[in-house]
Protein backbone atom coordinates (compact mmCIF):
# COMPACT_ATOMS: atom_id res chain seq x y z
CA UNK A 1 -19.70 69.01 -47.00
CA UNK A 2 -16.65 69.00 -44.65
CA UNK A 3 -15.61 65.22 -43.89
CA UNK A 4 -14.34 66.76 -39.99
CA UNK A 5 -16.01 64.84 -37.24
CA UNK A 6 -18.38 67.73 -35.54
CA UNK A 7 -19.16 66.59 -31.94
CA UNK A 8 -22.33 67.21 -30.45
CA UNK A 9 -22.95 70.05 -28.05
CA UNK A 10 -25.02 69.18 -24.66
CA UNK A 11 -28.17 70.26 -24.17
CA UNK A 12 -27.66 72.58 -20.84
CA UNK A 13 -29.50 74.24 -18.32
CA UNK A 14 -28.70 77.99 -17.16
CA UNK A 15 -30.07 78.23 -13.98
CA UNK A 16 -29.87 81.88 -13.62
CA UNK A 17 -32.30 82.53 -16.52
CA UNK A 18 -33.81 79.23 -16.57
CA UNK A 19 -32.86 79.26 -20.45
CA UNK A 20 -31.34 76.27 -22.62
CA UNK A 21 -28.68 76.86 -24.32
CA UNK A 22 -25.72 74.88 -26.11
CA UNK A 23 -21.93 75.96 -26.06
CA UNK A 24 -19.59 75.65 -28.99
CA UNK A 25 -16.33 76.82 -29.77
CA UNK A 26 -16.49 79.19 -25.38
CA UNK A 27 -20.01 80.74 -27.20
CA UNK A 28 -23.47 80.05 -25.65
CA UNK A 29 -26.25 79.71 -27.94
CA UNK A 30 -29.59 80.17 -26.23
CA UNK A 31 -32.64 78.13 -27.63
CA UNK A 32 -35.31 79.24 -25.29
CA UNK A 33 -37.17 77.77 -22.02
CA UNK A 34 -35.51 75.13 -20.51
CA UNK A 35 -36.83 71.96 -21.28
CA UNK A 36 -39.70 73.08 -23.54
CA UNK A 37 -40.43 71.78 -26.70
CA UNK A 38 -39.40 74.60 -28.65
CA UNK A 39 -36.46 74.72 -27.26
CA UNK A 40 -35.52 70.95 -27.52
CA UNK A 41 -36.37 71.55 -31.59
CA UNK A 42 -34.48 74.38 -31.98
CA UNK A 43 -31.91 71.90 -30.18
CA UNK A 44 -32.52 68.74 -33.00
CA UNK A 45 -31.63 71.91 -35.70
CA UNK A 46 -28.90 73.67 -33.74
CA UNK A 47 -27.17 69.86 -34.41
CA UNK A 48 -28.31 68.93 -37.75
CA UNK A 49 -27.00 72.25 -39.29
CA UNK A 50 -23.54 71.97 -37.16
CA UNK A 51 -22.84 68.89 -39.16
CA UNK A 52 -22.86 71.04 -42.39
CA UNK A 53 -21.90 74.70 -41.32
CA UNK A 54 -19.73 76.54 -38.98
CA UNK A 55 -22.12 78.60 -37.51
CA UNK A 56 -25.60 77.47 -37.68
CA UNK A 57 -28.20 80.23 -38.50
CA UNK A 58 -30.72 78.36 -36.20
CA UNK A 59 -29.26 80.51 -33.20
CA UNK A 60 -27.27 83.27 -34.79
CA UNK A 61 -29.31 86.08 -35.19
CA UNK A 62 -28.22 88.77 -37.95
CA UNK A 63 -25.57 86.78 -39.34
CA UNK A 64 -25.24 88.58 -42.63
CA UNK A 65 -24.81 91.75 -40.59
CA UNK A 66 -21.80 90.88 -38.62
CA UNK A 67 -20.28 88.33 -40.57
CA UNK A 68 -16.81 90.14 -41.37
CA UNK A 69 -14.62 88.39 -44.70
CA UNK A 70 -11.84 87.47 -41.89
CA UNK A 71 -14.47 85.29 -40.42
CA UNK A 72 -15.67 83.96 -43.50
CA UNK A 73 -12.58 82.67 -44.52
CA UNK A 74 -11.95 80.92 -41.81
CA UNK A 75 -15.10 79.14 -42.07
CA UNK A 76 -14.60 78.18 -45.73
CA UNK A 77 -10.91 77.19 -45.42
CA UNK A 78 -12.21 74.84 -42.84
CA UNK A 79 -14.74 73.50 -45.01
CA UNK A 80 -12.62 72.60 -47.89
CA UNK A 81 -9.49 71.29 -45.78
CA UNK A 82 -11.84 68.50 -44.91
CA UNK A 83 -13.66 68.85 -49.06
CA UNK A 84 -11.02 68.75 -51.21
CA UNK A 85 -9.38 65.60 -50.63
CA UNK A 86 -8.97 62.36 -52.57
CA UNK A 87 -8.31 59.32 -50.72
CA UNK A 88 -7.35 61.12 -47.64
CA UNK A 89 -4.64 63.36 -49.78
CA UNK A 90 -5.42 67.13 -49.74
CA UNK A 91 -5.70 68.30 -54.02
CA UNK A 92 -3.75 70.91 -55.92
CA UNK A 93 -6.85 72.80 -55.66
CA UNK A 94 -6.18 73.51 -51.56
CA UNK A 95 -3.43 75.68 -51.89
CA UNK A 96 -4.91 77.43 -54.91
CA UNK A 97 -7.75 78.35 -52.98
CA UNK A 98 -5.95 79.55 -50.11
CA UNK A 99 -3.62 81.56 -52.31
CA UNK A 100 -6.63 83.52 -53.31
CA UNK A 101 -8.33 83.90 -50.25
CA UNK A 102 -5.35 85.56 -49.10
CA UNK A 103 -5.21 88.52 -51.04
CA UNK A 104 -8.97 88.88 -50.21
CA UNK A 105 -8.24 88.91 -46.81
CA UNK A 106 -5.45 90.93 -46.91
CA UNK A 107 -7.56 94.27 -48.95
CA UNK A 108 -10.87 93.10 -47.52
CA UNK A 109 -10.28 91.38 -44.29
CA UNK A 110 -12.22 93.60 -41.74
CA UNK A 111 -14.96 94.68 -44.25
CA UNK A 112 -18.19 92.74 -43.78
CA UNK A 113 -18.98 90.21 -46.00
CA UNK A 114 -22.55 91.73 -47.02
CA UNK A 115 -20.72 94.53 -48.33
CA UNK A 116 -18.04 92.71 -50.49
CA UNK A 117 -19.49 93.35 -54.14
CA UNK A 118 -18.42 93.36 -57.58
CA UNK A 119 -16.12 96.40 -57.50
CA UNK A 120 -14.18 94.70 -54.77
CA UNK A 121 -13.77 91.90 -56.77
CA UNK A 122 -13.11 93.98 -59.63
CA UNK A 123 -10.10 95.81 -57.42
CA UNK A 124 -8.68 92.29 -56.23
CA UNK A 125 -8.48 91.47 -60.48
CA UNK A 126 -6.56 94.79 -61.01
CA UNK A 127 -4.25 94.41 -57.86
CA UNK A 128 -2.73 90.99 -59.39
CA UNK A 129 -2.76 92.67 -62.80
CA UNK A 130 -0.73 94.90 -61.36
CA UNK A 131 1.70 92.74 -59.65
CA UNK A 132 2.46 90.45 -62.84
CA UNK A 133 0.23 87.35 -62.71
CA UNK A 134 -1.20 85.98 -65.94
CA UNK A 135 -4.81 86.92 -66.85
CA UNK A 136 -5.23 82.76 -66.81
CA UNK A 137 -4.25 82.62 -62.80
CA UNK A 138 -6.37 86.23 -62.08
CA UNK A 139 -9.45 84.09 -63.85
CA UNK A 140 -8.44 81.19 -61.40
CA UNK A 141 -8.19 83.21 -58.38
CA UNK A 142 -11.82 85.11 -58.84
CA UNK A 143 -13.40 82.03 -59.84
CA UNK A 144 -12.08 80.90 -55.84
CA UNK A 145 -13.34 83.81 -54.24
CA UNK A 146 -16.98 83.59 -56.15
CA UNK A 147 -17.08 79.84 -55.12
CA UNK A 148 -16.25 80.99 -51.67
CA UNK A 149 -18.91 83.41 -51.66
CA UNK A 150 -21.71 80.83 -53.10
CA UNK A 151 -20.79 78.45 -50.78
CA UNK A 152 -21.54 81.17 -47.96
CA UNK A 153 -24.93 81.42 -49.34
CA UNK A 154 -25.90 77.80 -49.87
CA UNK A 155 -24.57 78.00 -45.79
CA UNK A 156 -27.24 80.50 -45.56
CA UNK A 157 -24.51 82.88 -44.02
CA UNK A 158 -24.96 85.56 -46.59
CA UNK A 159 -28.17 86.42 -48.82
CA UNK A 160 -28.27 85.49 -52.36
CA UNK A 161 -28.21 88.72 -53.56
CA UNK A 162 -24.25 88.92 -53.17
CA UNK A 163 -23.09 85.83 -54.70
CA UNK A 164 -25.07 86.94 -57.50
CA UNK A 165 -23.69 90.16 -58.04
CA UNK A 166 -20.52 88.43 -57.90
CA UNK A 167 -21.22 86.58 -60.59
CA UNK A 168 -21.96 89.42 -63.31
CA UNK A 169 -17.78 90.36 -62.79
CA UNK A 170 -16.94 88.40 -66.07
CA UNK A 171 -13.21 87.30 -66.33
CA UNK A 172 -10.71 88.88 -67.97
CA UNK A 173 -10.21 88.64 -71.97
CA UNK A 174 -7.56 87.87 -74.23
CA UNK A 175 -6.52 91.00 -75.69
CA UNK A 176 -8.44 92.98 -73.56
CA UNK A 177 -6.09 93.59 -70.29
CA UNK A 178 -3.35 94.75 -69.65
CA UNK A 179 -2.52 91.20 -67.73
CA UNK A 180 -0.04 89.02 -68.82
CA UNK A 181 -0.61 86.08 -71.56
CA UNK A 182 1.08 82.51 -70.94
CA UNK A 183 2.16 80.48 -73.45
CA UNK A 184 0.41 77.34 -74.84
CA UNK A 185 2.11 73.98 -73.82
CA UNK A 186 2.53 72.41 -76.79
CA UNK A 187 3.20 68.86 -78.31
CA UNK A 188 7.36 67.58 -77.95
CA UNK A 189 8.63 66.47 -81.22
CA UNK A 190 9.53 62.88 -81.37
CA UNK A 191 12.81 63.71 -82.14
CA UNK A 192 13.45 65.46 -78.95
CA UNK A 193 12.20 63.11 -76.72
CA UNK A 194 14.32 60.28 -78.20
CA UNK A 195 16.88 62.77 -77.79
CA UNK A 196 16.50 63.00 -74.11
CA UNK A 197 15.82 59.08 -73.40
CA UNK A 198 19.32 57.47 -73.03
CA UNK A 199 19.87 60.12 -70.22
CA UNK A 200 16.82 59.32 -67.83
CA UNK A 201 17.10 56.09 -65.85
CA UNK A 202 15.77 53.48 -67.35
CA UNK A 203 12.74 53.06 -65.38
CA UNK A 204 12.12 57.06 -66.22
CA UNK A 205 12.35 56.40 -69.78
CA UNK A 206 9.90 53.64 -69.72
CA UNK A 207 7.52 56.18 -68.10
CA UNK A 208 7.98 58.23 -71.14
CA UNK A 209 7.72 56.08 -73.89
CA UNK A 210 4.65 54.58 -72.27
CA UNK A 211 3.19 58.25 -71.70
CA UNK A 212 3.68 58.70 -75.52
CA UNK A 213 1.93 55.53 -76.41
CA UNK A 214 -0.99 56.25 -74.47
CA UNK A 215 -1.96 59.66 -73.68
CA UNK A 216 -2.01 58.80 -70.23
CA UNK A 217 -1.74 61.81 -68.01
CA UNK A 218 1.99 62.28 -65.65
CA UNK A 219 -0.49 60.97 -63.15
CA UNK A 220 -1.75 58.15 -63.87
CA UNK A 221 1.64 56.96 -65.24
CA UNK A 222 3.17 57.37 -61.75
CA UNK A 223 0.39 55.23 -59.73
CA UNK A 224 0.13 52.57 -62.53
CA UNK A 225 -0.10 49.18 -60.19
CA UNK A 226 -0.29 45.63 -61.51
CA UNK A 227 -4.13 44.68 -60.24
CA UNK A 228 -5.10 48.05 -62.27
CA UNK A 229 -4.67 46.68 -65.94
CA UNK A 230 -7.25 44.12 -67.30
CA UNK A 231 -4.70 42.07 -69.83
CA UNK A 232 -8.21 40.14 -71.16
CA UNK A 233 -8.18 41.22 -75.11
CA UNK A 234 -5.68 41.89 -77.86
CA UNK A 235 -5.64 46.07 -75.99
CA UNK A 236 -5.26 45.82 -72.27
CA UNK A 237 -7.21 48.28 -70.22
CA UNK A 238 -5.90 50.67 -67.55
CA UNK A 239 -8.66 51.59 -64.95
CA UNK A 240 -6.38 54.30 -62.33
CA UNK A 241 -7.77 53.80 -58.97
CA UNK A 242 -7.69 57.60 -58.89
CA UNK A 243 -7.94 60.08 -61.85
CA UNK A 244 -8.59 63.80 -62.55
CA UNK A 245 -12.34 63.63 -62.88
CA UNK A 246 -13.23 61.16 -60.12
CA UNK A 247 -15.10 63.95 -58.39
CA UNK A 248 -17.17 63.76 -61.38
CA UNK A 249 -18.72 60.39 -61.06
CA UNK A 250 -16.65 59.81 -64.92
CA UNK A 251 -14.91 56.53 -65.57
CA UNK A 252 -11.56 56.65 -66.70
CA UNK A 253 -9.77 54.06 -68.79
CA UNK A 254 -6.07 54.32 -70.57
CA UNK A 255 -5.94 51.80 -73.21
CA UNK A 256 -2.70 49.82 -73.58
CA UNK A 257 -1.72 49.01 -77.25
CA UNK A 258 1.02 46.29 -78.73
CA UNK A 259 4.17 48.84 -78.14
CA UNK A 260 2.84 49.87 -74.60
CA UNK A 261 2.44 46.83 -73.48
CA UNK A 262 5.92 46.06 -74.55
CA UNK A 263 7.15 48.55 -72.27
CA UNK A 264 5.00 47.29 -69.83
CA UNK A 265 5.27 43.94 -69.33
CA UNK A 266 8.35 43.58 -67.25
CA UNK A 267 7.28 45.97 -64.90
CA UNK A 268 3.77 43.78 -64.06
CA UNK A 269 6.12 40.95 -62.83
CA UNK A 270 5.81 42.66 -59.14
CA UNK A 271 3.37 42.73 -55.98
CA UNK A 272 -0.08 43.10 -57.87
CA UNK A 273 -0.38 46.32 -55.61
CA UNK A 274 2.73 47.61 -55.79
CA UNK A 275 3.41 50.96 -58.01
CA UNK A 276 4.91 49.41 -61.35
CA UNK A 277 7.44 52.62 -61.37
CA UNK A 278 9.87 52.76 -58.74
CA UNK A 279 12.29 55.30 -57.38
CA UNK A 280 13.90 53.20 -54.83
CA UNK A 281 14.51 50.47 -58.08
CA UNK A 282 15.51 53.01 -60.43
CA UNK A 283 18.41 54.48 -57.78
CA UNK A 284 19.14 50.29 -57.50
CA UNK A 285 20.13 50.09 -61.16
CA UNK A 286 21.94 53.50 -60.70
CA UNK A 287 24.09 52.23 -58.13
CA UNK A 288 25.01 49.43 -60.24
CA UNK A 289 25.41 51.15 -63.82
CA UNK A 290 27.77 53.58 -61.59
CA UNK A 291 29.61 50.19 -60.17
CA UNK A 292 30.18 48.51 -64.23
CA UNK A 293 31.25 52.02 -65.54
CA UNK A 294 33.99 52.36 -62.39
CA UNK A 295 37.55 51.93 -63.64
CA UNK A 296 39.86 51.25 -60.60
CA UNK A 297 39.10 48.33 -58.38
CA UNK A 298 36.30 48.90 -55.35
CA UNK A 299 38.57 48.46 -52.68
CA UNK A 300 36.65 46.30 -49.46
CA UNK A 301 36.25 49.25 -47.55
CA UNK A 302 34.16 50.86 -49.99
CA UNK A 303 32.27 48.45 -51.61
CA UNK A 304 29.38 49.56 -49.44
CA UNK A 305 29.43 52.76 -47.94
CA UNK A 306 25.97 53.85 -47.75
CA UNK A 307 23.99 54.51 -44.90
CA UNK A 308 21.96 51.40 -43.27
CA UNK A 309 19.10 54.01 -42.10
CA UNK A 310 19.61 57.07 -44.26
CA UNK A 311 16.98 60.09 -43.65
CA UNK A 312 16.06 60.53 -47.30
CA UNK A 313 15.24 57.11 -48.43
CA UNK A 314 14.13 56.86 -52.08
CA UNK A 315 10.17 56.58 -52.41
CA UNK A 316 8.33 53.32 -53.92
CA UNK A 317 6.29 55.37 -55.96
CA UNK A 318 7.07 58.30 -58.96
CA UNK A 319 5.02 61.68 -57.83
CA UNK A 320 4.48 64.14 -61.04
CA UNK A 321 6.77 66.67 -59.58
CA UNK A 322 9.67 63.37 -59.14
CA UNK A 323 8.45 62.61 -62.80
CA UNK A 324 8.70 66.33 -64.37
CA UNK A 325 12.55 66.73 -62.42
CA UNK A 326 13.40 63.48 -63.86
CA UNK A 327 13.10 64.91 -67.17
CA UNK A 328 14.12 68.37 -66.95
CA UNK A 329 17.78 66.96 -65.17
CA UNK A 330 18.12 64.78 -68.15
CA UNK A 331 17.74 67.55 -70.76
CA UNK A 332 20.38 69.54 -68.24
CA UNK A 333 22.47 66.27 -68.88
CA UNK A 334 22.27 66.20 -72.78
CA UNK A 335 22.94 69.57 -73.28
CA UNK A 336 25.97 69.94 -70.90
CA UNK A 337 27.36 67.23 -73.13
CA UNK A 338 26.18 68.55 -76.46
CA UNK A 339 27.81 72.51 -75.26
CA UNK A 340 31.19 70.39 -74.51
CA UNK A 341 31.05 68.47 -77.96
CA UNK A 342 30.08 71.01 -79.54
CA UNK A 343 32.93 73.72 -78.04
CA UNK A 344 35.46 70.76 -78.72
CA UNK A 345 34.33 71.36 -82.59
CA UNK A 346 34.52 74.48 -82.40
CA UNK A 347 30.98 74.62 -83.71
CA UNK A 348 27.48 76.48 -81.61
CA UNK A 349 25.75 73.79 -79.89
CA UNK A 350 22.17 72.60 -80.74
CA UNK A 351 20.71 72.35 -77.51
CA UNK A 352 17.52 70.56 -76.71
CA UNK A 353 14.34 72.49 -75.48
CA UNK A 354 13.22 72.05 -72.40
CA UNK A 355 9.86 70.03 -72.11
CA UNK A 356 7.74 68.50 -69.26
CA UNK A 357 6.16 65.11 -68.97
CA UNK A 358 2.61 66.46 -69.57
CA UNK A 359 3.66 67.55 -73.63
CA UNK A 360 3.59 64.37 -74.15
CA UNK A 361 0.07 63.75 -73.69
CA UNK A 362 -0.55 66.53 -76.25
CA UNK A 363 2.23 64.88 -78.28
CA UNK A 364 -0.54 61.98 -78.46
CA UNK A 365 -3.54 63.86 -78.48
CA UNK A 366 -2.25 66.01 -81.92
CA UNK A 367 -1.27 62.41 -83.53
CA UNK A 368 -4.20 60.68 -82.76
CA UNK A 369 -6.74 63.37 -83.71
CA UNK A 370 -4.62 63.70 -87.06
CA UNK A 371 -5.14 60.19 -87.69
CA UNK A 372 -8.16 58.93 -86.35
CA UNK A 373 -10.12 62.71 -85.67
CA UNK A 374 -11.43 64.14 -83.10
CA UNK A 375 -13.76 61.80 -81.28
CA UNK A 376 -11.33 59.04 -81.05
CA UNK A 377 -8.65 61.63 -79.45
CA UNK A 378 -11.60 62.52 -76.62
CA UNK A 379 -11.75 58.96 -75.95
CA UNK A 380 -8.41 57.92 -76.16
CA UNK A 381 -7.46 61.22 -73.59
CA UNK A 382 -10.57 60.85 -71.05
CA UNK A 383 -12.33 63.44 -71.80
CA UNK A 384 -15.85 64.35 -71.17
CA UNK A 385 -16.34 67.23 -74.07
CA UNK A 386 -14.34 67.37 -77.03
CA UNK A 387 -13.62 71.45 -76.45
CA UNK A 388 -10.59 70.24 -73.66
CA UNK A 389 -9.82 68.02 -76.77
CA UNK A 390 -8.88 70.59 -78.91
CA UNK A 391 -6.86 72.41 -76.05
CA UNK A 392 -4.51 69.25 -76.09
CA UNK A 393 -4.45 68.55 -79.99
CA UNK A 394 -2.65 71.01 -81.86
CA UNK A 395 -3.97 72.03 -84.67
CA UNK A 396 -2.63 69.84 -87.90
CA UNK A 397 -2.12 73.03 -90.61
CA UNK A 398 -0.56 70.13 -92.88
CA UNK A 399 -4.06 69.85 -94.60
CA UNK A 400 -4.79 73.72 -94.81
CA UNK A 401 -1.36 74.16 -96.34
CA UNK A 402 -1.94 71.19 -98.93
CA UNK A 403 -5.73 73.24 -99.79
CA UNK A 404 -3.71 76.46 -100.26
CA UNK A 405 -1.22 74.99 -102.23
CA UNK A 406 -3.52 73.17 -105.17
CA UNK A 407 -6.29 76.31 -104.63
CA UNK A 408 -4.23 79.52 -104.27
């Protein structure tokens, strides 16, 4: 249900016809005699289903029959612009959406909606084949345009009959398209990421080493406040005030162990509300580290020469995208210096792979379900079934290999 305040038509009078009728959006929608019972029910409805749909099918005769994918759209955009929101932030999954709506409505956009059937849908999976996109994003983008679809029906703007031969187009299979295959993310080695540490900031590089303790997701890490972390018990607990399956009614809790809390600690001496990872701090202790390292005296003149209202001022709280270019200019950092040591040798330089915040969590997830199995990794990660489990551990062929070896 769309959280957009609807406002309530008038009940009106047209003179001419003696008819009642209500006016939304420069239409007239005729209920019957003026003032007649009938009428003033069809009235209660025509408002009751305006809270929950565009276009009520109360008063809009023949709606499957007119009802062109254009208009459709439109509807269902504005439905989940007002949907698919957490605390009052639109979600990743809003531009995904649209993305795939668009190409819809740029094949299909006059064509009725009644008539949009499997082979369409089949034709907008072999258009994106066609232009490059990975058989995981085609699967993403028709699994949009069916929700759209059953949402139009549960609307009662379409009849079941099409959603459901929507949903017989099965999506595509590995091995079995000619669509392009992405690459697993993978676990970072240890060994890389304390490679890349002394050149984040420091408050970065506590956001990584806490990451790697806990499994947390880049997410959670960035909005980690003070008044979120129960410090009762040997463990604290994390509780996010927002997480990735809050939607779902699921609780979500990061536990904080001896060496996370370490890292931790100084960073709860703030505001109890207050993001415990700051840009605006972390460019404070920039500034200064830039100020020891100087070599010639600051003359008075430029001992302060930044702006006193400057139009990008630094945030007080990390986003994931802010997190993931944290990292990636660091590993830019380390291997500019390693290809100048490294040409100074005369030697090839061993450069470090580039890696994102959110390997880390399947850095943890592939340690812990070594250790401890399975079930304590889909506890540990948040997880509702251990099959999203296995997508973050990686596979630990140590034990196969040690089988082979006394066996084969």
């Amino acid at each position: 249900m769309s959280s957009k305040t609807v406002s309530v038509p008038k009940y009106r009078h047209h003179k001419g016809s003696g008819q009642a009728f209500v006016q939304v959006n420069g239409r007239r929608h005729y209920l019957g005699k003026w003032d007649s019972p009938k009428s003033k029910e069809r009235y209660a409805r025509f408002v009751a289903e305006l809270a929950v749909s565009p276009a009520p099918v109360s008063v809009v005769p023949a709606a499957t029959e007119g009802l062109t994918i254009v208009e459709l759209a439109a509807a269902y955009i504005d439905f989940a612009e007002g949907y698919y929101r957490k605390n009052g932030k639109p979600t990743t999954h809003l531009p995904q959406l649209k993305a795939a709506i668009r190409l819809v409505h740029q094949l299909y956009g006059s064509t009725l909606a009644v008539d949009f059937g499997p082979l369409a849908l089949r034709a907008i999976q072999q258009k994106m084949v066609v232009t490059g996109a990975s058989r995981r994003y085609i699967n993403q983008h028709a699994g949009h345009v069916k929700r759209m679809f059953r949402w139009a029906v549960s609307m009662e703007l379409l009849p079941p009959a099409v959603h459901q031969g929507l949903a017989t187009v099965p999506g595509l299979k590995a091995g079995r398209t000619a669509a392009r295959e992405t690459l697993p993310v993978l676990p970072v080695a240890d060994e890389v990421v304390d490679a890349t540490l002394p050149h984040l900031p420091l408050i970065v590089a506590d956001m990584v080493r806490f990451e790697r303790l806990t499994g947390a997701r880049p997410g959670e890490v960035c909005q980690l406040r003070p008044c979120d972390v129960d410090r009762n018990g040997e463990v604290w607990q994390y509780r996010p005030e927002s997480h990735k399956t809050q939607h779902h009614g699921l609780a979500r809790i990061v536990y904080i162990g001896p060496q996370a809390q370490q890292v931790l600690l100084p960073y709860l001496l703030r505001d109890a509300e207050a993001n415990c990872f700051q840009p605006v701090e972390s460019e404070q202790k920039r500034h200064e580290e830039q100020r020891a390292l100087r070599r010639t005296r600051v003359q008075p003149s430029q001992r302060n020469r930044r702006k006193a209202r400057p139009v990008l001022q630094p945030r007080t709280a990390y986003t994931k995208d802010s997190y993931r270019r944290a990292v990636a200019r660091a590993i830019e950092k380390a291997n500019a210096e390693r290809t100048k040591e490294a040409e100074d040798m005369g030697i090839a330089p061993m450069l470090l792979p580039h890696w994102h915040p959110n390997q880390l969590r399947h850095s943890a997830a592939t340690e812990i379900r070594r250790q401890f199995g399975l079930e304590a990794a889909q506890v540990l990660l948040g997880h509702a079934k251990a099959d999203t489990t296995q997508i973050y551990a990686e596979r630990d062929s140590r034990l196969a290999v040690e089988v082979a070896r006394k066996i084969g």
